[in-house]
Protein backbone atom coordinates (compact mmCIF):
# COMPACT_ATOMS: atom_id res chain seq x y z
CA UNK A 1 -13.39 8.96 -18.30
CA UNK A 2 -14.26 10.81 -15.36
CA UNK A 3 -15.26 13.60 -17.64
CA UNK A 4 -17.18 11.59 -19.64
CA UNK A 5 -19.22 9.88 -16.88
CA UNK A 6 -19.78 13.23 -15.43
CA UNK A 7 -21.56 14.81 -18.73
CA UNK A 8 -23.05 11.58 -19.33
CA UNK A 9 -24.71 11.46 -15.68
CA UNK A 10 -25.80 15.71 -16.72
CA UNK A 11 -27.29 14.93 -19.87
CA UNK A 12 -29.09 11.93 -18.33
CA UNK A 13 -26.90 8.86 -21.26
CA UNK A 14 -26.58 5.54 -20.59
CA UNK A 15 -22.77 5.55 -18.64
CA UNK A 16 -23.16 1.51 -17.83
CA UNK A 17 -20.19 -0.16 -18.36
CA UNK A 18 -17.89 2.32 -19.80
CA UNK A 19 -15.11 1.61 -21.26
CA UNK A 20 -12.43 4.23 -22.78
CA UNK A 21 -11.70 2.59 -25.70
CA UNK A 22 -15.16 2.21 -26.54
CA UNK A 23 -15.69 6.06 -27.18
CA UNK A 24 -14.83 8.96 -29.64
CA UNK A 25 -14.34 11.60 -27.66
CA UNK A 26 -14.95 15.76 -29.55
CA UNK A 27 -12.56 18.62 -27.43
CA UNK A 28 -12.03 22.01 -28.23
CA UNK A 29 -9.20 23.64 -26.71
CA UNK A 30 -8.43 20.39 -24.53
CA UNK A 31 -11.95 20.32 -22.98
CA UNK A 32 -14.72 17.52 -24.14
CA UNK A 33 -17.42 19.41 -25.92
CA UNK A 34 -18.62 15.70 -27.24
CA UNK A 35 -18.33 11.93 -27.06
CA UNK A 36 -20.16 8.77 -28.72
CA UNK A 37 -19.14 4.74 -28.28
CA UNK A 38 -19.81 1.26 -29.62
CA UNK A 39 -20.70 -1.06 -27.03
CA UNK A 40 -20.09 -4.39 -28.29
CA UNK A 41 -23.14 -7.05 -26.89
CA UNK A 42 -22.85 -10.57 -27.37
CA UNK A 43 -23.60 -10.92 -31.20
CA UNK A 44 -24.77 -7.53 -31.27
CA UNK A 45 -23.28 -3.51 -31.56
CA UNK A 46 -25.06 -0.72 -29.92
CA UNK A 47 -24.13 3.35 -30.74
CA UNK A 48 -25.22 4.90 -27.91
CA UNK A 49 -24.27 7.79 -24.82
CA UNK A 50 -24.12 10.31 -27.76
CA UNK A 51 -23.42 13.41 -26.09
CA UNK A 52 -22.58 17.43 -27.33
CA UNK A 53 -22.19 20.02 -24.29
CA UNK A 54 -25.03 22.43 -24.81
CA UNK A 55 -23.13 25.14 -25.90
CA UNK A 56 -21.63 23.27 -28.72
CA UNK A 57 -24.86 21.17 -29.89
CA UNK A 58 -26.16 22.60 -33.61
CA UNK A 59 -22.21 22.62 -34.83
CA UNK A 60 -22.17 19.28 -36.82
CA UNK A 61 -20.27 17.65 -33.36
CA UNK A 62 -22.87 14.72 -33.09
CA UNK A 63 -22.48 14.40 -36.73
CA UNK A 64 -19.05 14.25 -36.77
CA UNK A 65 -19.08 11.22 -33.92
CA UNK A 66 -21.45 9.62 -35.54
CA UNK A 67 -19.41 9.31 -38.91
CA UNK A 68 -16.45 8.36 -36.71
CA UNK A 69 -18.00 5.84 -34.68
CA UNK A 70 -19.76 3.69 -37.74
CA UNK A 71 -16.51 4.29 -39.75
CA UNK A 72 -14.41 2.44 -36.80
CA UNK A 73 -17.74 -0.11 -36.72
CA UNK A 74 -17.00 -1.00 -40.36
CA UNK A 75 -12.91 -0.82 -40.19
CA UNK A 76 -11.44 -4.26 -40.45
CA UNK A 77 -15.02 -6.11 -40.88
CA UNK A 78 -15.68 -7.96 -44.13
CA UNK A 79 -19.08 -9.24 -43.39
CA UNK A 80 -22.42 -7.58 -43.20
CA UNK A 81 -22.91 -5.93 -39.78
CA UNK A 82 -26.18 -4.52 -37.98
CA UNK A 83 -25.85 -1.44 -35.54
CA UNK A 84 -28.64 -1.15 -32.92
CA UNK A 85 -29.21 2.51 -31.26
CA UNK A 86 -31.54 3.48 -28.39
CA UNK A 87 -33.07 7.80 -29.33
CA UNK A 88 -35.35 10.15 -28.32
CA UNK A 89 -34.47 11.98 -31.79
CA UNK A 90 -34.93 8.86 -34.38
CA UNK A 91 -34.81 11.68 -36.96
CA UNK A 92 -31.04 12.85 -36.14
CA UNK A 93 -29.63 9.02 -37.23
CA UNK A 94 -32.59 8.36 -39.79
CA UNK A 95 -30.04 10.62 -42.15
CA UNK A 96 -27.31 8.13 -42.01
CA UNK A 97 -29.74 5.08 -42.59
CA UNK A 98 -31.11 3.86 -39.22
CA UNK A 99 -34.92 2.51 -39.31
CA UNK A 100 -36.85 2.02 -36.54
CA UNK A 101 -37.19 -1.75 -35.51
CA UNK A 102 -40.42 -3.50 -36.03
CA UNK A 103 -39.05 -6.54 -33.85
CA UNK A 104 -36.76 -6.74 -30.62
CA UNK A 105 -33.46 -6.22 -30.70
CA UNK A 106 -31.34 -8.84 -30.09
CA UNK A 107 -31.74 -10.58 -26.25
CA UNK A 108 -28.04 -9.53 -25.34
CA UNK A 109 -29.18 -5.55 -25.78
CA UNK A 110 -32.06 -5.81 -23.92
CA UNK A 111 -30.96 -4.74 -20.36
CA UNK A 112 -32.82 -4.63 -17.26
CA UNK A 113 -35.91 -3.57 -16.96
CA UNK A 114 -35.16 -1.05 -13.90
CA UNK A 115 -32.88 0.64 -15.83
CA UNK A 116 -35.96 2.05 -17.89
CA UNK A 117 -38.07 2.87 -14.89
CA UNK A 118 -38.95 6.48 -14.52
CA UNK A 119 -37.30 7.02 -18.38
CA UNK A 120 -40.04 8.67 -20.30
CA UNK A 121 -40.78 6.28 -22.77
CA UNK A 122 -42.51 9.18 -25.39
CA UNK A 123 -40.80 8.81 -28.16
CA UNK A 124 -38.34 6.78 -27.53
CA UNK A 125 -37.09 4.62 -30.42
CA UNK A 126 -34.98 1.47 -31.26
CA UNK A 127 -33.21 1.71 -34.47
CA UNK A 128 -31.21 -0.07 -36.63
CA UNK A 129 -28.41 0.08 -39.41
CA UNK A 130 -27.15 -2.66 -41.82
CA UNK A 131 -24.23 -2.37 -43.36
């Protein structure tokens, strides 16, 4: 985890409340190169702190974790399930299905509004997937 919170911190990703088990983690040669997780909010699933090390992004690696992390979403579920995301790049998870919201996300996402300050809000984009 300590790698993780470390590249996450770098790349400037959300790293609140991380939890291992949440994440998919990408290595090459026993070093993370990648990493994505489902944070599970009170009636609510987020994908979010998506991250490729620079040297690696442009490989298919954030594709990759994205597959895995929305296959594990779906594993074991048998009812119809919305995934909420947070982007600067809406286009990158428009090609699995995600639309941009037109309404709020569910209250439990919404976080607190410091978090946000000094975030460049251009372009940024909430999205969602149902399954």
């Amino acid at each position: 985890m300590e790698n993780i919170f470390s590249i996450a911190r770098r790349y400037d990703l959300d790293s609140n409340d991380m939890k291992a088990e949440d994440f998919i983690v990408a290595e090459e040669r026993g070093s993370i190169i990648g990493f994505g997780r489902l944070w599970e909010h009170d009636g609510a699933i987020e994908l979010g702190t998506i991250g490729v090390v620079e040297e690696h992004r442009g490989k298919g690696v954030a594709k990759e974790i994205v597959k895995g992390l929305l296959d594990r979403a779906v594993k074991g579920r048998h009812m119809p399930l919305t995934i909420y995301l947070t982007t600067l790049i809406p286009s990158f998870f428009e090609r699995f299905g995600f639309k941009a919201l037109t309404t709020p996300p569910p209250q439990s996402m919404i976080r607190k509004k410091g978090w946000c300050d000094g975030c460049s809000k251009t372009g940024c984009t909430v999205m969602k997937l149902s399954i």
